[in-house]
PDB file of N, CA and C in Angstrom:
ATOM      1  N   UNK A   1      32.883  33.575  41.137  1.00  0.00           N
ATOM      2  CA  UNK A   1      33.179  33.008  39.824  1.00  0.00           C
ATOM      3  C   UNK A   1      32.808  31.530  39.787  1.00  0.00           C
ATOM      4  N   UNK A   2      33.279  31.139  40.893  1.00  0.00           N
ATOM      5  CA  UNK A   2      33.021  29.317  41.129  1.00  0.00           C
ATOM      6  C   UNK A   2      30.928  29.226  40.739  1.00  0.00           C
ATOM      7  N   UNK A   3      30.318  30.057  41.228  1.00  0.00           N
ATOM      8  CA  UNK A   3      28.801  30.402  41.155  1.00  0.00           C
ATOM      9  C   UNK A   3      28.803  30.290  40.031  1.00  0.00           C
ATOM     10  N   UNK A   4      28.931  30.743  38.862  1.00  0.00           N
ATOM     11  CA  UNK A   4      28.603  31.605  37.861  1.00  0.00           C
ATOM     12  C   UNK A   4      28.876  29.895  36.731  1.00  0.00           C
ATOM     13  N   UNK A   5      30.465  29.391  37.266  1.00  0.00           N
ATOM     14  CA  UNK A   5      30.990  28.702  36.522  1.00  0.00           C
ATOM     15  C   UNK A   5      29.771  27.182  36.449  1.00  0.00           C
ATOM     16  N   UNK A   6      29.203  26.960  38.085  1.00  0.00           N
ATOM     17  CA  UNK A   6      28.511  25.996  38.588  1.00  0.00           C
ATOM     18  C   UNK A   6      26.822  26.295  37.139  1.00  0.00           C
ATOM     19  N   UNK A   7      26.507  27.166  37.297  1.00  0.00           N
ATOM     20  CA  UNK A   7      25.417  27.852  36.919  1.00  0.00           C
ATOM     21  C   UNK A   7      24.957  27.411  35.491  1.00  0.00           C
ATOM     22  N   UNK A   8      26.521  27.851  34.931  1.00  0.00           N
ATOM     23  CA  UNK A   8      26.961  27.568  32.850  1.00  0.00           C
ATOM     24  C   UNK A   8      26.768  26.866  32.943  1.00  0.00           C
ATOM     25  N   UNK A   9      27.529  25.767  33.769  1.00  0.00           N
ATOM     26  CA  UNK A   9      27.714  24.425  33.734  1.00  0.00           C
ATOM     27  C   UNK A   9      26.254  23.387  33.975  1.00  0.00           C
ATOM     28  N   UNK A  10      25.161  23.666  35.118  1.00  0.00           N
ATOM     29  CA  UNK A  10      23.628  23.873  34.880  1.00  0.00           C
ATOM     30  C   UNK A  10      23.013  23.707  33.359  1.00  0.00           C
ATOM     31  N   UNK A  11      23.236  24.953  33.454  1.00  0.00           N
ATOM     32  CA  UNK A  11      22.614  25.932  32.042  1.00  0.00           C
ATOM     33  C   UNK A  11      22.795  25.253  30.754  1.00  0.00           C
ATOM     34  N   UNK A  12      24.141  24.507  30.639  1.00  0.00           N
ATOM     35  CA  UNK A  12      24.525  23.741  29.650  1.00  0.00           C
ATOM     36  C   UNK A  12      24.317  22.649  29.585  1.00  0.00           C
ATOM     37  N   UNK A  13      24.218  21.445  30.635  1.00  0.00           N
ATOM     38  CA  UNK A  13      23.080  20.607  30.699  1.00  0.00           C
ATOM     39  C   UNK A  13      21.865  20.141  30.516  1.00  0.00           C
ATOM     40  N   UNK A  14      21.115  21.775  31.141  1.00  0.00           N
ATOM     41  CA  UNK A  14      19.949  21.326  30.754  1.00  0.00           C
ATOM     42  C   UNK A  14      19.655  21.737  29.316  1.00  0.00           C
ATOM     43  N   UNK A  15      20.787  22.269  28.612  1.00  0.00           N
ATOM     44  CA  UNK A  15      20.167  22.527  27.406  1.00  0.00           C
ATOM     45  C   UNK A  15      20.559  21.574  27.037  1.00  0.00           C
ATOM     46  N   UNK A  16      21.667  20.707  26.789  1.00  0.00           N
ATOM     47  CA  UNK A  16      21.708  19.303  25.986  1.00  0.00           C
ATOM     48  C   UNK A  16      20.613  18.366  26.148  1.00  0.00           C
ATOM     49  N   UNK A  17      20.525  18.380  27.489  1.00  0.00           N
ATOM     50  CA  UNK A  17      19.275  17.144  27.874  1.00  0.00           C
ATOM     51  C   UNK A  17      17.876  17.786  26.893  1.00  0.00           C
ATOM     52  N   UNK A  18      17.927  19.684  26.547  1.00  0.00           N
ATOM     53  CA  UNK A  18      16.724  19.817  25.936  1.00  0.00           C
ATOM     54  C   UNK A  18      16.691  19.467  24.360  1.00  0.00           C
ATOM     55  N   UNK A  19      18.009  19.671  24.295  1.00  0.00           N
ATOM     56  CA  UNK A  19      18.636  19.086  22.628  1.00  0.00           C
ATOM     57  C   UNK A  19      18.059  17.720  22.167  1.00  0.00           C
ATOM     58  N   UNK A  20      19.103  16.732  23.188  1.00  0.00           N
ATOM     59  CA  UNK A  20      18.266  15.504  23.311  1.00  0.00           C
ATOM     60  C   UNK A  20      16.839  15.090  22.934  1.00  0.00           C
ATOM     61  N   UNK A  21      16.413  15.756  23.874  1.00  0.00           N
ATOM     62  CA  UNK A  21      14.736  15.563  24.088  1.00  0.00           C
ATOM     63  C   UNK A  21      14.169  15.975  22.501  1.00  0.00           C
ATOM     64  N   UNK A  22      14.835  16.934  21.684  1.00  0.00           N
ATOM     65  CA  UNK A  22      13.934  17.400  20.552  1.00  0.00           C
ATOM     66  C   UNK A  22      14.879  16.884  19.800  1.00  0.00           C
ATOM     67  N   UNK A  23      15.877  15.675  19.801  1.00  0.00           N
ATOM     68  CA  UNK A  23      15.980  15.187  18.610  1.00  0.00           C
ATOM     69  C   UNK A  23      15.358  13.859  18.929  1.00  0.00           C
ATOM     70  N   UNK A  24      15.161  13.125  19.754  1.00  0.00           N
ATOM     71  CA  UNK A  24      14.066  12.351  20.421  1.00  0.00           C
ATOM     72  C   UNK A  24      12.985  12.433  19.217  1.00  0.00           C
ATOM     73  N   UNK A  25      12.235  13.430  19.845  1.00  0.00           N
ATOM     74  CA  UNK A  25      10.978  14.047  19.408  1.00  0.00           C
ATOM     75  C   UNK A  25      11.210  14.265  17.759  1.00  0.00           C
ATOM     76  N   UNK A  26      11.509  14.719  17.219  1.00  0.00           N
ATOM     77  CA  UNK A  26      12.135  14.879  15.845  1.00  0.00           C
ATOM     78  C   UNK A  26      11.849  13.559  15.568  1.00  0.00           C
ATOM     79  N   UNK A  27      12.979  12.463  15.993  1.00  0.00           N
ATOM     80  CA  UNK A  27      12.957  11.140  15.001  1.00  0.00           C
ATOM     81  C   UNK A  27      11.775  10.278  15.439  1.00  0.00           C
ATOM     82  N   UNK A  28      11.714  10.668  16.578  1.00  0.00           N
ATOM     83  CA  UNK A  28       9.879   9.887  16.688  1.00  0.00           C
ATOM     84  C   UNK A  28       8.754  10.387  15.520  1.00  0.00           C
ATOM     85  N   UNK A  29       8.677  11.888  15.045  1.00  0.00           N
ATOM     86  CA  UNK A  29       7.878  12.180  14.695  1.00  0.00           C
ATOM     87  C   UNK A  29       8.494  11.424  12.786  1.00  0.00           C
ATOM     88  N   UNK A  30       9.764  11.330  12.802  1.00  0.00           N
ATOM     89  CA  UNK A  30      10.019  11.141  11.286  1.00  0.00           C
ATOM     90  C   UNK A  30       9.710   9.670  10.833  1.00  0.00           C
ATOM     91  N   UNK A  31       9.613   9.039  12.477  1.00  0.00           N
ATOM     92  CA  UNK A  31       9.537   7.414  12.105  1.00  0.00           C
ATOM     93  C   UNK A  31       7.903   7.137  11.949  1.00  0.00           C
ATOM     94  N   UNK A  32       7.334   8.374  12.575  1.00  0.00           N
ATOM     95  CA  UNK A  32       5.261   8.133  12.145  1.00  0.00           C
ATOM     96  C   UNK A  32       5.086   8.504  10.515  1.00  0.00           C
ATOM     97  N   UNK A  33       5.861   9.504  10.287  1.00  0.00           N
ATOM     98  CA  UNK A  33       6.150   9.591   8.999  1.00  0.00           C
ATOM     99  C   UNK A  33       5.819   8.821   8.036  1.00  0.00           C
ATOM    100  N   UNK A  34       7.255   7.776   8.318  1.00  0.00           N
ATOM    101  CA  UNK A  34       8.248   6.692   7.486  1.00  0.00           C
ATOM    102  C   UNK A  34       6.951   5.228   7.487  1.00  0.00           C
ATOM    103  N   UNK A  35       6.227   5.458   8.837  1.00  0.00           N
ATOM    104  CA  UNK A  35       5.286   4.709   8.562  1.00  0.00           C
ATOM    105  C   UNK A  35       3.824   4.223   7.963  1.00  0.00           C
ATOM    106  N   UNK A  36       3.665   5.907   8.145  1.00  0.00           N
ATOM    107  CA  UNK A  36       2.621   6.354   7.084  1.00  0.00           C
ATOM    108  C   UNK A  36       2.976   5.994   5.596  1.00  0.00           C
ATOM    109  N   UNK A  37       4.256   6.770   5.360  1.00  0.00           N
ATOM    110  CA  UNK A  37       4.543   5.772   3.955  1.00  0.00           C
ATOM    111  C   UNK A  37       4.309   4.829   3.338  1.00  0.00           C
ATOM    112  N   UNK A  38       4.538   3.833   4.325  1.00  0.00           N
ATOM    113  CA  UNK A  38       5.220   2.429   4.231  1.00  0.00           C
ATOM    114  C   UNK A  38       3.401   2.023   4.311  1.00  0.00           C
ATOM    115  N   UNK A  39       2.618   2.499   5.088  1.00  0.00           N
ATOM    116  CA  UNK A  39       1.216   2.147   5.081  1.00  0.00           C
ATOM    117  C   UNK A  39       0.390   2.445   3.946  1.00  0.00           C
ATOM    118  N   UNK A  40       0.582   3.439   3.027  1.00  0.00           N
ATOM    119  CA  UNK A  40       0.489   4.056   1.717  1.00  0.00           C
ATOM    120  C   UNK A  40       0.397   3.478   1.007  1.00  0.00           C
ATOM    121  N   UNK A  41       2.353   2.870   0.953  1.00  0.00           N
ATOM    122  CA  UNK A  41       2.459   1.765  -0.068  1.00  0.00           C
ATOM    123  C   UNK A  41       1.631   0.622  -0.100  1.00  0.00           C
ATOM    124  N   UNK A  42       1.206  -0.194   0.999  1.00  0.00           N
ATOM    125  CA  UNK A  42       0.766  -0.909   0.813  1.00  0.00           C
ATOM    126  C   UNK A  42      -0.635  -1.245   0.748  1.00  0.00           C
ATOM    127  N   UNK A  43      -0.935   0.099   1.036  1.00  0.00           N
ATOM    128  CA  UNK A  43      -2.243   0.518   0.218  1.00  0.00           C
ATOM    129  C   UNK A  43      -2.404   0.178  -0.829  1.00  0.00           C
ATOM    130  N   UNK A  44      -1.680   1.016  -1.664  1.00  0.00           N
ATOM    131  CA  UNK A  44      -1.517   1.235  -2.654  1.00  0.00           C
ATOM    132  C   UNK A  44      -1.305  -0.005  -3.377  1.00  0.00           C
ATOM    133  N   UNK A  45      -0.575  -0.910  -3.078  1.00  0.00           N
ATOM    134  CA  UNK A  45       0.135  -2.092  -3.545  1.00  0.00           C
ATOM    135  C   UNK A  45      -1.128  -2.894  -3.347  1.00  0.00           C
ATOM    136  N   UNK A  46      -1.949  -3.019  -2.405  1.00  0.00           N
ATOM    137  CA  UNK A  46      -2.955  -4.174  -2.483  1.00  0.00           C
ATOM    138  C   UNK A  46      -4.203  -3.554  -3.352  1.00  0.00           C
ATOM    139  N   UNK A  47      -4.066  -2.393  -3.347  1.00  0.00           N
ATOM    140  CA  UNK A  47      -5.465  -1.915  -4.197  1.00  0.00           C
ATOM    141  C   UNK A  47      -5.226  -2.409  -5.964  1.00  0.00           C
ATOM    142  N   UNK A  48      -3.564  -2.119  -6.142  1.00  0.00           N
ATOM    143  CA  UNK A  48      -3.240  -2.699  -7.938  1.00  0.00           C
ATOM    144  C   UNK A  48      -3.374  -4.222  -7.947  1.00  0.00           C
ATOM    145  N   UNK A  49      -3.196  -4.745  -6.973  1.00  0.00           N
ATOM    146  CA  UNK A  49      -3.271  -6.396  -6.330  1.00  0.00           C
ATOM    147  C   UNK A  49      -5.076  -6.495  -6.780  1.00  0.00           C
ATOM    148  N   UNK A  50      -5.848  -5.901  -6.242  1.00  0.00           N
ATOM    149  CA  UNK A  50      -6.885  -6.220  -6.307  1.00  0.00           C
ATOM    150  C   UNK A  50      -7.282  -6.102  -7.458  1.00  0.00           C
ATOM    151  N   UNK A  51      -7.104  -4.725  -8.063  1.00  0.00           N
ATOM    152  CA  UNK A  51      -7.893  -4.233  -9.576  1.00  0.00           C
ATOM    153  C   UNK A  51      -7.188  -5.570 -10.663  1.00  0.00           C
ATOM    154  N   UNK A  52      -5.620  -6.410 -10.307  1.00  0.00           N
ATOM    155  CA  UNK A  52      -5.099  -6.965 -11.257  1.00  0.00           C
ATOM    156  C   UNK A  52      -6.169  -8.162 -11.007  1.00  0.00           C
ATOM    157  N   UNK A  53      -6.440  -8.450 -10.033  1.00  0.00           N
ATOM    158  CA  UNK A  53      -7.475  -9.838  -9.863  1.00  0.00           C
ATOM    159  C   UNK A  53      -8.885  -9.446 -10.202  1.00  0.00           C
ATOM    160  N   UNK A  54      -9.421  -8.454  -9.815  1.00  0.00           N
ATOM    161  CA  UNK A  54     -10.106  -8.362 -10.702  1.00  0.00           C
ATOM    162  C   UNK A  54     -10.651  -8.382 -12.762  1.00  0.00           C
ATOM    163  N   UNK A  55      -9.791  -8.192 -13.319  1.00  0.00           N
ATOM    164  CA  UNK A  55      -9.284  -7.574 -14.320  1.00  0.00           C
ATOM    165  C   UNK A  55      -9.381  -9.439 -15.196  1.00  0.00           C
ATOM    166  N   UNK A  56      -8.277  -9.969 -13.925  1.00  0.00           N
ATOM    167  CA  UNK A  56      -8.311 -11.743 -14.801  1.00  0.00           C
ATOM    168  C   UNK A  56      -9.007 -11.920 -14.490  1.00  0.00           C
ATOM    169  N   UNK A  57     -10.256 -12.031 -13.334  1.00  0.00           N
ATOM    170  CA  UNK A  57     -11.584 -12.625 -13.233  1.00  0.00           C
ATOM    171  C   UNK A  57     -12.918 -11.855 -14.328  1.00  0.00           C
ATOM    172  N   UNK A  58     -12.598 -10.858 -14.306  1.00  0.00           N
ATOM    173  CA  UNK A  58     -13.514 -10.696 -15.646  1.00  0.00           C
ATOM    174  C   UNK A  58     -13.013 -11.168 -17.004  1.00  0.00           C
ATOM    175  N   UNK A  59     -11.523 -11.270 -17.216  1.00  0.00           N
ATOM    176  CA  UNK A  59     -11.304 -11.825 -18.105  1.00  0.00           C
ATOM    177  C   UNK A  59     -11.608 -12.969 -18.197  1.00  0.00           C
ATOM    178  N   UNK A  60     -11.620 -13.897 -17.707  1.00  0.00           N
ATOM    179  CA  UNK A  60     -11.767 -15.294 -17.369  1.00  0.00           C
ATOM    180  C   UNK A  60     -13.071 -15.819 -17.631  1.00  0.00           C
ATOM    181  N   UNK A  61     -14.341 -14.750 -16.767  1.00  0.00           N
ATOM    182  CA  UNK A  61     -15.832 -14.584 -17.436  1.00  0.00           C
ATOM    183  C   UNK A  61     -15.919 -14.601 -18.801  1.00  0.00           C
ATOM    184  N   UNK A  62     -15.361 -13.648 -19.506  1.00  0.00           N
ATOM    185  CA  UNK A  62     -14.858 -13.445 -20.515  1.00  0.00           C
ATOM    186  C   UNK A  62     -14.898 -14.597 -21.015  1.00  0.00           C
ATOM    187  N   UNK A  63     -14.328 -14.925 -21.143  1.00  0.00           N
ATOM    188  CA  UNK A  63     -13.380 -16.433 -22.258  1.00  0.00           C
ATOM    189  C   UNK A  63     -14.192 -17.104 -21.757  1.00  0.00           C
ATOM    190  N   UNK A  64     -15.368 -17.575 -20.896  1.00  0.00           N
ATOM    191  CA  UNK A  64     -16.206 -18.624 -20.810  1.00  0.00           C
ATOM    192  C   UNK A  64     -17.608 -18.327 -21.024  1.00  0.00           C
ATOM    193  N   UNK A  65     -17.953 -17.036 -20.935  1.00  0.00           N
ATOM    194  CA  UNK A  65     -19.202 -16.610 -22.027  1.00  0.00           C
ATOM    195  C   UNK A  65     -18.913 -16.750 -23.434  1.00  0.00           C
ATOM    196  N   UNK A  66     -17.533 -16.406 -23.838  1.00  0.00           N
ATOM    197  CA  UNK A  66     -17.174 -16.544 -25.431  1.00  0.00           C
ATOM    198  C   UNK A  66     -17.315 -18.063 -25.878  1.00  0.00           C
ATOM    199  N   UNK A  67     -16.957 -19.344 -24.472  1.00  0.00           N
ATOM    200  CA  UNK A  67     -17.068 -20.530 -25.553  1.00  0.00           C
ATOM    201  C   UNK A  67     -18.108 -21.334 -25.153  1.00  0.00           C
ATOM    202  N   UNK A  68     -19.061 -20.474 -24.371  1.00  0.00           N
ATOM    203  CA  UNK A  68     -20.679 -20.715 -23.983  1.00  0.00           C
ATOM    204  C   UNK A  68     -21.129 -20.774 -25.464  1.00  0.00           C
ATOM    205  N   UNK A  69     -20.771 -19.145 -26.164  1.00  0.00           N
ATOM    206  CA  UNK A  69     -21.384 -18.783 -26.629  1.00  0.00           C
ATOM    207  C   UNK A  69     -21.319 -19.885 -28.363  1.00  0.00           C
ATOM    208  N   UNK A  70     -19.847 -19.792 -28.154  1.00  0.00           N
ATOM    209  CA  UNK A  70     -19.292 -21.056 -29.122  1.00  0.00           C
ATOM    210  C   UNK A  70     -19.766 -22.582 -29.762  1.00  0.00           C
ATOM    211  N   UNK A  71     -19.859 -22.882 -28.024  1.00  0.00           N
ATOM    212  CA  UNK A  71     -20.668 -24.057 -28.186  1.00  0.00           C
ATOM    213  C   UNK A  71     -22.258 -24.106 -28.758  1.00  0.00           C
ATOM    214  N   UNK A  72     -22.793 -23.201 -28.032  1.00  0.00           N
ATOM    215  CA  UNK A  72     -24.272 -22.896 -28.712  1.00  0.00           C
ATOM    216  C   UNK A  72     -24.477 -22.717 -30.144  1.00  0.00           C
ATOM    217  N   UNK A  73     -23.578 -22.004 -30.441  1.00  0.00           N
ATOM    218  CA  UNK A  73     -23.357 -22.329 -31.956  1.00  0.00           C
ATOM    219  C   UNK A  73     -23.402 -22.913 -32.728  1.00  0.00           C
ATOM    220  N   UNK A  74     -22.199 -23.640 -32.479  1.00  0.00           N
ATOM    221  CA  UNK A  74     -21.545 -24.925 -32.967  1.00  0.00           C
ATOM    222  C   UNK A  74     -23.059 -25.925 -32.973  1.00  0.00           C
ATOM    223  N   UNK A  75     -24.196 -26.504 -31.911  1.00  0.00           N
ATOM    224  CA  UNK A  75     -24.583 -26.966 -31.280  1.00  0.00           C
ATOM    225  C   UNK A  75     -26.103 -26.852 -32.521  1.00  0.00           C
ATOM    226  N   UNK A  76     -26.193 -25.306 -32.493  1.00  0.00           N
ATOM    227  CA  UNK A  76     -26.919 -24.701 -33.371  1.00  0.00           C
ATOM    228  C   UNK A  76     -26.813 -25.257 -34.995  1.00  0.00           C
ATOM    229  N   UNK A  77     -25.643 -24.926 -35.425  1.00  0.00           N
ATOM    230  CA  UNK A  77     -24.914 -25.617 -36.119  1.00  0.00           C
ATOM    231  C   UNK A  77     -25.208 -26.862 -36.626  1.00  0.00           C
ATOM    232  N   UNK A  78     -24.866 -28.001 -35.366  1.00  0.00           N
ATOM    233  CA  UNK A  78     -25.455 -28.944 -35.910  1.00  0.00           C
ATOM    234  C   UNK A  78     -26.200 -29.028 -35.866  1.00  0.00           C
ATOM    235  N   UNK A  79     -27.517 -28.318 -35.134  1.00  0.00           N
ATOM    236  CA  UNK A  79     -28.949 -29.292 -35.405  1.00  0.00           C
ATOM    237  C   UNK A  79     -29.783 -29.093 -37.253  1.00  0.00           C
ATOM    238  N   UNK A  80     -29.590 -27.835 -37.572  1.00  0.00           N
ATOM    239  CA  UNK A  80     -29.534 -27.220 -39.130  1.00  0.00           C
ATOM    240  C   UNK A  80     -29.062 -28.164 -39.614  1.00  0.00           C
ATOM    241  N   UNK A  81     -28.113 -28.620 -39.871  1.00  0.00           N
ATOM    242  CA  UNK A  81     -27.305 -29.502 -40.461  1.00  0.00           C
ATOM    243  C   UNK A  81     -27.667 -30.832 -40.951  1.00  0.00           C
ATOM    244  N   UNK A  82     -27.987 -31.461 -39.504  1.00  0.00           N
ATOM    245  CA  UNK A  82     -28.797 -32.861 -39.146  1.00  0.00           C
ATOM    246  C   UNK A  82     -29.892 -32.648 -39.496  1.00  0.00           C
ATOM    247  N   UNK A  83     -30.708 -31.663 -39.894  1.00  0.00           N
ATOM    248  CA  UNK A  83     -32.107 -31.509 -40.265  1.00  0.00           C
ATOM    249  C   UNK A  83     -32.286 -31.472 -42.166  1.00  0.00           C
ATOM    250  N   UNK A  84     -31.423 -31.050 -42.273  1.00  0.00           N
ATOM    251  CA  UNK A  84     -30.872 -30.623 -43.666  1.00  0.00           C
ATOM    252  C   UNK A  84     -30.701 -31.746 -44.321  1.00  0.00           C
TER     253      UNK A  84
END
């Protein structure tokens, strides 16, 4: 009986230590996970980062072809004017 009791007692060890080991393994695998996420996001987060800078730099083109275009005008403008 003392055998048998020694044995469980084994048997039940090494299964905790195998418990262990696969919740180990488990939260290792949930924290590659959690980091993939987190790498996602900030994917994600620098790509809207970029398209938003992009977006004011064409705007910005924008508004300085418009008072290119303004001035030429204006410029236009006066020479008609002064000729007139």
């Amino acid at each position: 009986m003392g055998r048998k009791l020694l044995c469980t007692f084994t048997i039940n060890k090494m299964h905790h230590y195998e418990l262990r080991r696969e919740r180990r393994e488990e939260k290792r695998r949930e924290e590659k996970r959690e980091e993939k996420r987190r790498e996602e996001k900030r994917r994600e987060e620098r790509e809207r980062e970029e398209k938003r800078r992009e977006e004011r730099e064409e705007k910005r083109r924008e508004e300085k072809r418009r008072e290119r275009e303004e001035m030429l005008s204006r410029q236009a403008w006066n020479a008609v004017s002064s000729e007139a």
